[in-house]
PDB file of N, CA and C in Angstrom:
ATOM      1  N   UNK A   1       0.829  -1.183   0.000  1.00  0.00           N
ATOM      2  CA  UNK A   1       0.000   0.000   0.000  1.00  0.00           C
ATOM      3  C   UNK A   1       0.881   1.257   0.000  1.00  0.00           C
ATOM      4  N   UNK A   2       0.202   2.519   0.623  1.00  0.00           N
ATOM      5  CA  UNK A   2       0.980   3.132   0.193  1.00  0.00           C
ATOM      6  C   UNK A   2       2.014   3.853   1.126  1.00  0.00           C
ATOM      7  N   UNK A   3       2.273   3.022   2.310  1.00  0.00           N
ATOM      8  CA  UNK A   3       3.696   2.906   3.634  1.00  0.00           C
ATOM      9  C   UNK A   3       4.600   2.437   3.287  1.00  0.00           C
ATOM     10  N   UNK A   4       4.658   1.558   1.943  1.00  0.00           N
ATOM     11  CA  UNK A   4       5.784   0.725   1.460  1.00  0.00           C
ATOM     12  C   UNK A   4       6.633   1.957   0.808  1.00  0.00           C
ATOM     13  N   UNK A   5       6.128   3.218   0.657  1.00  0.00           N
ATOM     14  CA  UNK A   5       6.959   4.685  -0.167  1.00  0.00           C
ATOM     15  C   UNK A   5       8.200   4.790   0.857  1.00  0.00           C
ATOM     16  N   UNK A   6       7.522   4.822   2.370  1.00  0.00           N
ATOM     17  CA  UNK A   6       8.184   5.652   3.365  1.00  0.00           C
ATOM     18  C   UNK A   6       9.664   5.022   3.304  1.00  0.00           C
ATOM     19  N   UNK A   7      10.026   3.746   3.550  1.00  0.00           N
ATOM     20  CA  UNK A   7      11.112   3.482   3.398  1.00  0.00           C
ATOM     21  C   UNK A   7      12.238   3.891   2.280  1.00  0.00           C
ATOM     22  N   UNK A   8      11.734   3.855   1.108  1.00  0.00           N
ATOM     23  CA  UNK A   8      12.162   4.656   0.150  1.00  0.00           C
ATOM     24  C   UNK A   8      12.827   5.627   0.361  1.00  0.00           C
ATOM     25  N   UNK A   9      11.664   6.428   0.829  1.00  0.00           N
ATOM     26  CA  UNK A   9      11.781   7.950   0.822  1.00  0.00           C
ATOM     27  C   UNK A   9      12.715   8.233   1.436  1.00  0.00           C
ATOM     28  N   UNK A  10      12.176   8.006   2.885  1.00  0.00           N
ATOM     29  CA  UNK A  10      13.354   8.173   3.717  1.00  0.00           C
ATOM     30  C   UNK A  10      14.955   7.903   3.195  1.00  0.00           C
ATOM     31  N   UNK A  11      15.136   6.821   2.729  1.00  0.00           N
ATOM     32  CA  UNK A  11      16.689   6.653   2.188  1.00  0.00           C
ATOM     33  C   UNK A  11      17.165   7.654   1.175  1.00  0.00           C
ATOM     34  N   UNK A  12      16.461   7.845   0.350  1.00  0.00           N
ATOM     35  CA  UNK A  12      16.742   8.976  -0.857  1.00  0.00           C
ATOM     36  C   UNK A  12      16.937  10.578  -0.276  1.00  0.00           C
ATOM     37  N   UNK A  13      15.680  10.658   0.618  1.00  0.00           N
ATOM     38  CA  UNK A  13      15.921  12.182   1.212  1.00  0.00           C
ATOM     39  C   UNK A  13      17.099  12.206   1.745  1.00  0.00           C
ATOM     40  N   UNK A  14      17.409  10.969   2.828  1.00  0.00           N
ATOM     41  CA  UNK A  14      18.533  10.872   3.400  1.00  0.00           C
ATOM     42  C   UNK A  14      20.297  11.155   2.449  1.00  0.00           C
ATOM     43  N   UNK A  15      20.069  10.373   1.644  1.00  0.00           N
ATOM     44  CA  UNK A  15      21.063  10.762   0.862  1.00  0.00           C
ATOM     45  C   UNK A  15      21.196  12.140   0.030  1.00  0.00           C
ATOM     46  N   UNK A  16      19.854  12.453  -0.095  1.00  0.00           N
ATOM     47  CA  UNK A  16      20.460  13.764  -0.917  1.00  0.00           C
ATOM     48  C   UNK A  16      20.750  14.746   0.702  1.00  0.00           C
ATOM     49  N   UNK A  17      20.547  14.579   1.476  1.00  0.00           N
ATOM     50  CA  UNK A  17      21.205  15.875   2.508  1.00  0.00           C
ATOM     51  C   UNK A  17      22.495  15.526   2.683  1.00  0.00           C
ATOM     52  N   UNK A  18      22.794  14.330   2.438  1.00  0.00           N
ATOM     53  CA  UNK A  18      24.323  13.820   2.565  1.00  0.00           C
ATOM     54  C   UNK A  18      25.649  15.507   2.205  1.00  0.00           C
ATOM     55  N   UNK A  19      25.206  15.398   1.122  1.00  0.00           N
ATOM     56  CA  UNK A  19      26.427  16.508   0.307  1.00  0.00           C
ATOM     57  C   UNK A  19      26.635  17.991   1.590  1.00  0.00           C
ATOM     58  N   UNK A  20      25.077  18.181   1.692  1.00  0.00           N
ATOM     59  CA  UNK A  20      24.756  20.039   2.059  1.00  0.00           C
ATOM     60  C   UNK A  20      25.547  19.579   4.103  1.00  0.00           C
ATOM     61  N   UNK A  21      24.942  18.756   4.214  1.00  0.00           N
ATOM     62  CA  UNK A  21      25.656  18.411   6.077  1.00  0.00           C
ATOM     63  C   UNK A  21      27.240  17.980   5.729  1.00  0.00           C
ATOM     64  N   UNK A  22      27.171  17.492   4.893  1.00  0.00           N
ATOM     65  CA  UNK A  22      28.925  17.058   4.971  1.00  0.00           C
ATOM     66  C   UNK A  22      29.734  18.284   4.919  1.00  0.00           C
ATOM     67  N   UNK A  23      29.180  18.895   3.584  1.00  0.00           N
ATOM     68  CA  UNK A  23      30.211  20.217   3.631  1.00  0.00           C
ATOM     69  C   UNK A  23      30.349  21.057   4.023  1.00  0.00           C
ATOM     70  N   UNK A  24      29.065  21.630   5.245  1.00  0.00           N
ATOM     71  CA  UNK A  24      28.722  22.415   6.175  1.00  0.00           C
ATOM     72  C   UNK A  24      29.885  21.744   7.491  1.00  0.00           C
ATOM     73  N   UNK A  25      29.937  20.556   7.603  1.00  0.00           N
ATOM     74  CA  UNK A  25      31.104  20.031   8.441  1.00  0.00           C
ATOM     75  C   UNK A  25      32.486  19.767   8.082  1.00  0.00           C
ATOM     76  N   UNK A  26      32.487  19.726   7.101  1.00  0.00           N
ATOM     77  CA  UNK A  26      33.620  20.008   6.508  1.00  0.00           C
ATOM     78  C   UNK A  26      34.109  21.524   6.410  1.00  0.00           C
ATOM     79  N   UNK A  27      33.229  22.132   6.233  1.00  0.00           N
ATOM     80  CA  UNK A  27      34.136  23.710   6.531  1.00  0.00           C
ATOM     81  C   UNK A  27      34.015  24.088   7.990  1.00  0.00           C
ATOM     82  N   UNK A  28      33.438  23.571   9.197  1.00  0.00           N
ATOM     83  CA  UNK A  28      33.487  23.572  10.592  1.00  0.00           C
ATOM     84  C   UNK A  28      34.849  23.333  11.001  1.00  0.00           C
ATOM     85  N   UNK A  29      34.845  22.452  10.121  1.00  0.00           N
ATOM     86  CA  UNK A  29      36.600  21.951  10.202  1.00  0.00           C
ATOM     87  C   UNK A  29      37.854  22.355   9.970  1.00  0.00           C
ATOM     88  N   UNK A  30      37.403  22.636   9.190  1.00  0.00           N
ATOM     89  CA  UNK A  30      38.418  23.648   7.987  1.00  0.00           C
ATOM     90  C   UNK A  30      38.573  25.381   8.463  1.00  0.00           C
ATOM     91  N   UNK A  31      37.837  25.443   8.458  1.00  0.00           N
ATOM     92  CA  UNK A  31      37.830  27.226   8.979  1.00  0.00           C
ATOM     93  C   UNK A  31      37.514  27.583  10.468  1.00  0.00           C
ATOM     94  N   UNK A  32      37.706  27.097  11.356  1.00  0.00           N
ATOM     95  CA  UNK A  32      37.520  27.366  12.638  1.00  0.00           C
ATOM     96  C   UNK A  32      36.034  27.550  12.773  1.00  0.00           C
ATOM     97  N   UNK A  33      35.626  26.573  12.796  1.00  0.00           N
ATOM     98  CA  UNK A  33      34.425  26.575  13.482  1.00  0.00           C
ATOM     99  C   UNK A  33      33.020  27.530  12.303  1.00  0.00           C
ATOM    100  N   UNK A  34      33.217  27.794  11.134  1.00  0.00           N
ATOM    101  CA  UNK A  34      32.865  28.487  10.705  1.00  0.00           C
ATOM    102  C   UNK A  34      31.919  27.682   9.316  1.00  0.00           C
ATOM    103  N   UNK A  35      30.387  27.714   9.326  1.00  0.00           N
ATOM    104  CA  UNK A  35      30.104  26.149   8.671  1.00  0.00           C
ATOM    105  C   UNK A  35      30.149  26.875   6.705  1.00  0.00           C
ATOM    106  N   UNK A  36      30.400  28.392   6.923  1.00  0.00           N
ATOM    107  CA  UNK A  36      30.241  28.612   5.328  1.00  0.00           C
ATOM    108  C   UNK A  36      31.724  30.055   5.377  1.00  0.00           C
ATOM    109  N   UNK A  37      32.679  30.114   4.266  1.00  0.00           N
ATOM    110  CA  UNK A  37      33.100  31.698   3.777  1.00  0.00           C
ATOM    111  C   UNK A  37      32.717  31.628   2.637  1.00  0.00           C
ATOM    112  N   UNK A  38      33.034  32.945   2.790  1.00  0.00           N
ATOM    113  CA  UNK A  38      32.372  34.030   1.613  1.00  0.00           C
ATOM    114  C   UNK A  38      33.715  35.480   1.554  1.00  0.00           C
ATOM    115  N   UNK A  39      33.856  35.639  -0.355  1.00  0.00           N
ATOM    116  CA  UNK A  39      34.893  35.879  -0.493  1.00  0.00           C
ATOM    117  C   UNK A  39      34.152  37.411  -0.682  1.00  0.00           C
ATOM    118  N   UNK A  40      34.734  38.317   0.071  1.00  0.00           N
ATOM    119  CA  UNK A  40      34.271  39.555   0.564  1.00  0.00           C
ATOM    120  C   UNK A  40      35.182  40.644  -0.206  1.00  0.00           C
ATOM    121  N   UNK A  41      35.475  40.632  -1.145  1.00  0.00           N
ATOM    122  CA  UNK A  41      36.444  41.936  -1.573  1.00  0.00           C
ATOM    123  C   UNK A  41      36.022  41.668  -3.171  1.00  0.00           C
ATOM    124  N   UNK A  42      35.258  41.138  -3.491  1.00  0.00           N
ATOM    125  CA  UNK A  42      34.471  41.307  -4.827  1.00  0.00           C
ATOM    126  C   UNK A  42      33.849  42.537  -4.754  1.00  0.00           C
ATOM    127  N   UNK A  43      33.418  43.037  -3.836  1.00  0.00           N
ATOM    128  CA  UNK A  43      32.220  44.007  -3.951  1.00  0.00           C
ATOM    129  C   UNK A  43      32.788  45.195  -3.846  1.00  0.00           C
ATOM    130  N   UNK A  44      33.224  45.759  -2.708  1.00  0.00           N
ATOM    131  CA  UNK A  44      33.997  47.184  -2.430  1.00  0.00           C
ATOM    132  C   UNK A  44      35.467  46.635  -1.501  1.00  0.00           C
ATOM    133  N   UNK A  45      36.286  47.165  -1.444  1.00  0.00           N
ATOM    134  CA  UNK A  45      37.774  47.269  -0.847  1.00  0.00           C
ATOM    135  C   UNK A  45      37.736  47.329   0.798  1.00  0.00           C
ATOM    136  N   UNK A  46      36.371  48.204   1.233  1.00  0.00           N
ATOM    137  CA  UNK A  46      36.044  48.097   2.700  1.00  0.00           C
ATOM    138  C   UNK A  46      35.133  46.792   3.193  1.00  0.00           C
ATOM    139  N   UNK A  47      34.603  45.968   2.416  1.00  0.00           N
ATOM    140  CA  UNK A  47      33.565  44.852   2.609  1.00  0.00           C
ATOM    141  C   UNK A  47      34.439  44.546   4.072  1.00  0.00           C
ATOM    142  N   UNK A  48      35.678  44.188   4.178  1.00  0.00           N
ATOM    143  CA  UNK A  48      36.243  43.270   5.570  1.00  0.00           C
ATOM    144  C   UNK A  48      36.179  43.922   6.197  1.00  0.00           C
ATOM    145  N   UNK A  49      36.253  45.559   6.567  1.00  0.00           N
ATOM    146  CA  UNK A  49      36.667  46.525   7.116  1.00  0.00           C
ATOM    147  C   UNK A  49      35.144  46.216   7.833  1.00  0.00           C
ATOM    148  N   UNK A  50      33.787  46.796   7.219  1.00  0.00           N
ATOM    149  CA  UNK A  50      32.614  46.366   7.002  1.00  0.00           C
ATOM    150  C   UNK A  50      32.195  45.150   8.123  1.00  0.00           C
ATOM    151  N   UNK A  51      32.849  44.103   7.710  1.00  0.00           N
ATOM    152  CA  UNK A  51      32.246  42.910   7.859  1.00  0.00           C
ATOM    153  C   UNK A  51      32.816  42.539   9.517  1.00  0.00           C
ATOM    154  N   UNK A  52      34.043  42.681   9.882  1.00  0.00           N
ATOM    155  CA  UNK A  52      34.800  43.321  11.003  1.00  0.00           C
ATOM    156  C   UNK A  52      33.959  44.159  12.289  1.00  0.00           C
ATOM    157  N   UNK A  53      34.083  45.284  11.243  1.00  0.00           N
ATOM    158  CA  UNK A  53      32.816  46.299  12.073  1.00  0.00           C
ATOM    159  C   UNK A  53      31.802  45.664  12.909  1.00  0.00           C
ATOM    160  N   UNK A  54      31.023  45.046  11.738  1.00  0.00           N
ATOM    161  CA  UNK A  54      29.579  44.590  12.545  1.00  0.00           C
ATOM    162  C   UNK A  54      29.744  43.032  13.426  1.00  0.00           C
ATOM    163  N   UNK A  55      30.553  42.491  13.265  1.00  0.00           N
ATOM    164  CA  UNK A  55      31.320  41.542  14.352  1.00  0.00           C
ATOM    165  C   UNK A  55      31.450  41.885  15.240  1.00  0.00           C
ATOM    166  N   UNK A  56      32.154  43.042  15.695  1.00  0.00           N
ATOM    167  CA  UNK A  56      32.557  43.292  16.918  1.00  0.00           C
ATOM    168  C   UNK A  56      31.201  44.154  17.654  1.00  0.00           C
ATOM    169  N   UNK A  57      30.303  44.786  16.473  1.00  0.00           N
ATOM    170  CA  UNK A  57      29.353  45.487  17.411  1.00  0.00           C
ATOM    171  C   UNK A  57      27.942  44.543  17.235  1.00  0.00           C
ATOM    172  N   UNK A  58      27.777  43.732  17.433  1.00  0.00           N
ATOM    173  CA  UNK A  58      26.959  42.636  17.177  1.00  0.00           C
ATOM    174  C   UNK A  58      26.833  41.906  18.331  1.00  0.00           C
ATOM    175  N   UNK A  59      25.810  40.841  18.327  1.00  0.00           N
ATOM    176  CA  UNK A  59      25.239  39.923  19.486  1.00  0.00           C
ATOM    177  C   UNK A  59      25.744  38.685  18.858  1.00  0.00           C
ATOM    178  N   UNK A  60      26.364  37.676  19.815  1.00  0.00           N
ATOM    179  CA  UNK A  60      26.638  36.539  19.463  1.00  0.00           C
ATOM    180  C   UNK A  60      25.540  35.359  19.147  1.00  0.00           C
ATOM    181  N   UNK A  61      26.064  34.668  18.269  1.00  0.00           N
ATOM    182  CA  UNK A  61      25.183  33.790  17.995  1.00  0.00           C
ATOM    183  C   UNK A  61      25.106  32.283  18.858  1.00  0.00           C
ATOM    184  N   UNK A  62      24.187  31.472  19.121  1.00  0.00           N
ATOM    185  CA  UNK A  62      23.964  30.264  19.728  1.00  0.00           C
ATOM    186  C   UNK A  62      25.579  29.657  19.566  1.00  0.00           C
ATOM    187  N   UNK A  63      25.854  29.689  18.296  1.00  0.00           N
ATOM    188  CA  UNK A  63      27.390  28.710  18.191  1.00  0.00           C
ATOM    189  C   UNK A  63      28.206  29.471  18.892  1.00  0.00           C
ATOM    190  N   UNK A  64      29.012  30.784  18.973  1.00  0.00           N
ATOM    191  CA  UNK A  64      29.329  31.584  19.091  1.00  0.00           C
ATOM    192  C   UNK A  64      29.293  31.734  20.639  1.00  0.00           C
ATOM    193  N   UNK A  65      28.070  31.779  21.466  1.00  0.00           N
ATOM    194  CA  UNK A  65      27.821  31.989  22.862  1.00  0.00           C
ATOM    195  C   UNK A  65      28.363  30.900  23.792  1.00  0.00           C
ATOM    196  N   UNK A  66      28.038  29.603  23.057  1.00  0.00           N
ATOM    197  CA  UNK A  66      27.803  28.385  23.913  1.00  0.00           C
ATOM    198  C   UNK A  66      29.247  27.433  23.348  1.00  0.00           C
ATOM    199  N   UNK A  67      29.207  27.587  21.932  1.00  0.00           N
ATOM    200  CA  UNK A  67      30.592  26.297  21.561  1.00  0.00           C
ATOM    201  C   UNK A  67      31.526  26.943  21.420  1.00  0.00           C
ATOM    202  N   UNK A  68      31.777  27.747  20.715  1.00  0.00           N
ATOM    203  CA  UNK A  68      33.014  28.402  20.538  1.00  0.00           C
ATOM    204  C   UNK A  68      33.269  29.813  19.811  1.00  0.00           C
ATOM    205  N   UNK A  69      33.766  30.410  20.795  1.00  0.00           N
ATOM    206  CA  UNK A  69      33.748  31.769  20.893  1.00  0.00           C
ATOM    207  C   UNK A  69      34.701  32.355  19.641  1.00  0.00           C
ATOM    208  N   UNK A  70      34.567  33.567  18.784  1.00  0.00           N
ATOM    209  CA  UNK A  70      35.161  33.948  18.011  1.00  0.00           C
ATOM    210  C   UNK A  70      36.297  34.547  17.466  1.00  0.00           C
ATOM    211  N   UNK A  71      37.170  34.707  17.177  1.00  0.00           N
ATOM    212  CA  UNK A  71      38.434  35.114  17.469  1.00  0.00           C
ATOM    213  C   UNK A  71      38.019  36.717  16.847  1.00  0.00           C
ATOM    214  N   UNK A  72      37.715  36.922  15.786  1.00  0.00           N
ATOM    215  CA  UNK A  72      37.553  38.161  15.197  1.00  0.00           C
ATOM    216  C   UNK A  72      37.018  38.949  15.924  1.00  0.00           C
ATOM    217  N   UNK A  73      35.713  38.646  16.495  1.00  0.00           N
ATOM    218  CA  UNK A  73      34.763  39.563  17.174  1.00  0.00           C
ATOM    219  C   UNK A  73      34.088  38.224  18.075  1.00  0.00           C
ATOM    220  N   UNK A  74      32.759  39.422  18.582  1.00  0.00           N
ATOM    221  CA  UNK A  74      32.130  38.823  19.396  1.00  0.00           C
ATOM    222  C   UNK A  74      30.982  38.351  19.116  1.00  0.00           C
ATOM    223  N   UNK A  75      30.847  38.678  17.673  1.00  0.00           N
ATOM    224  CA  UNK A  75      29.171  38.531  17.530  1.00  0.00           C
ATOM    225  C   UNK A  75      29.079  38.020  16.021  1.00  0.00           C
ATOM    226  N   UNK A  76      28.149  37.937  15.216  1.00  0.00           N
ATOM    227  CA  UNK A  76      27.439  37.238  14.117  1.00  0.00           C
ATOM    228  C   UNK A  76      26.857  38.732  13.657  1.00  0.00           C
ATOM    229  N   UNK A  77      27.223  38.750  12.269  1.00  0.00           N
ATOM    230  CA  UNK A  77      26.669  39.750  11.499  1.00  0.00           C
ATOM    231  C   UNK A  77      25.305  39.914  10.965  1.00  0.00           C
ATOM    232  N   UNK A  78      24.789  38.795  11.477  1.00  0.00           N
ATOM    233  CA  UNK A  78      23.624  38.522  11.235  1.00  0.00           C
ATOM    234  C   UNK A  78      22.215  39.093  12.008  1.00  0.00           C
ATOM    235  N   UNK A  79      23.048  39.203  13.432  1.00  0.00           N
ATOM    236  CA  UNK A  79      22.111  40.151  14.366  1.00  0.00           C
ATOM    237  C   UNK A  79      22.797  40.740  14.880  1.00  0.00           C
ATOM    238  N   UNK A  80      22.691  42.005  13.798  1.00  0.00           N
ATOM    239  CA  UNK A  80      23.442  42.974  14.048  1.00  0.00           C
ATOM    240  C   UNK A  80      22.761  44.640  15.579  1.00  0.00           C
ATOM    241  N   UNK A  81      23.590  44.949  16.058  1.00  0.00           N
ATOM    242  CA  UNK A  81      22.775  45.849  16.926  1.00  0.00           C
ATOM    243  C   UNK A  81      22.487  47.494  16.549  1.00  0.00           C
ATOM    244  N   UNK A  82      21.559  47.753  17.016  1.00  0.00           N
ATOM    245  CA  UNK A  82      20.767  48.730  16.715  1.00  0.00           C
ATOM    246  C   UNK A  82      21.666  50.248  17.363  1.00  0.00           C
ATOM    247  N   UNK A  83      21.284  51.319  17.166  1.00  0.00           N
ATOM    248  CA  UNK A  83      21.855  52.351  17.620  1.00  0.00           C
ATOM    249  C   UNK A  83      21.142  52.695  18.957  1.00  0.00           C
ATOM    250  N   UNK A  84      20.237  52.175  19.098  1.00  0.00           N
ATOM    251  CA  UNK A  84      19.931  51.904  21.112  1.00  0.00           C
ATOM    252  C   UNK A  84      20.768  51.201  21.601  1.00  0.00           C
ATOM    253  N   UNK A  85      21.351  50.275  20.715  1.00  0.00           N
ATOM    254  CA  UNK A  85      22.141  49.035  21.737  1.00  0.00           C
ATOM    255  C   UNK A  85      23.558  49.883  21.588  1.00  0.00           C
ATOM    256  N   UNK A  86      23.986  50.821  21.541  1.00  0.00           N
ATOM    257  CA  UNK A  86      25.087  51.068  20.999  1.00  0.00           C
ATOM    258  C   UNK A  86      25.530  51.918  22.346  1.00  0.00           C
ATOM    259  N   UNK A  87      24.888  52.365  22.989  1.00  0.00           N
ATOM    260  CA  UNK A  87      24.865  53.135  23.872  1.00  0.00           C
ATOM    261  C   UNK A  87      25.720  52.978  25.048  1.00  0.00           C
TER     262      UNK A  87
END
């Protein structure tokens, strides 16, 4: 019927995440703890300067807080802080 899919499925889904988790751990590895780079001086000459910046004035992230702390900065550019938090 139609439970006989699930086994399937499951194996195939399973394998296609294979590639995207491996190489997300593979650059954990590779770059200090860091699961993706990104080549930052394509765009403008200050992008690192930039990217630096909002590191250090930023909130750390779950990885960042709890596993391992950052050498560059303190925080994830990703949540970046506001000009209240700046204060």
């Amino acid at each position: 019927m139609w439970w006989e899919i699930l086994p399937s499925f499951a194996i195939i889904t399973g394998i296609a995440c294979l590639p995207t988790l491996g190489g997300r751990a593979l650059n954990r590895a590779v770059h200090d703890g860091i699961p993706n780079k990104r080549y930052q001086m394509n765009h403008t000459p200050m992008a690192v300067a930039y990217h630096k910046r909002d590191m250090q004035l930023s909130k750390p992230s779950l990885w960042q807080k709890y596993i391992r702390t950052d050498q560059q900065g303190n925080g994830t550019v990703y949540k970046c802080a506001t000009l209240a938090d700046l204060d």
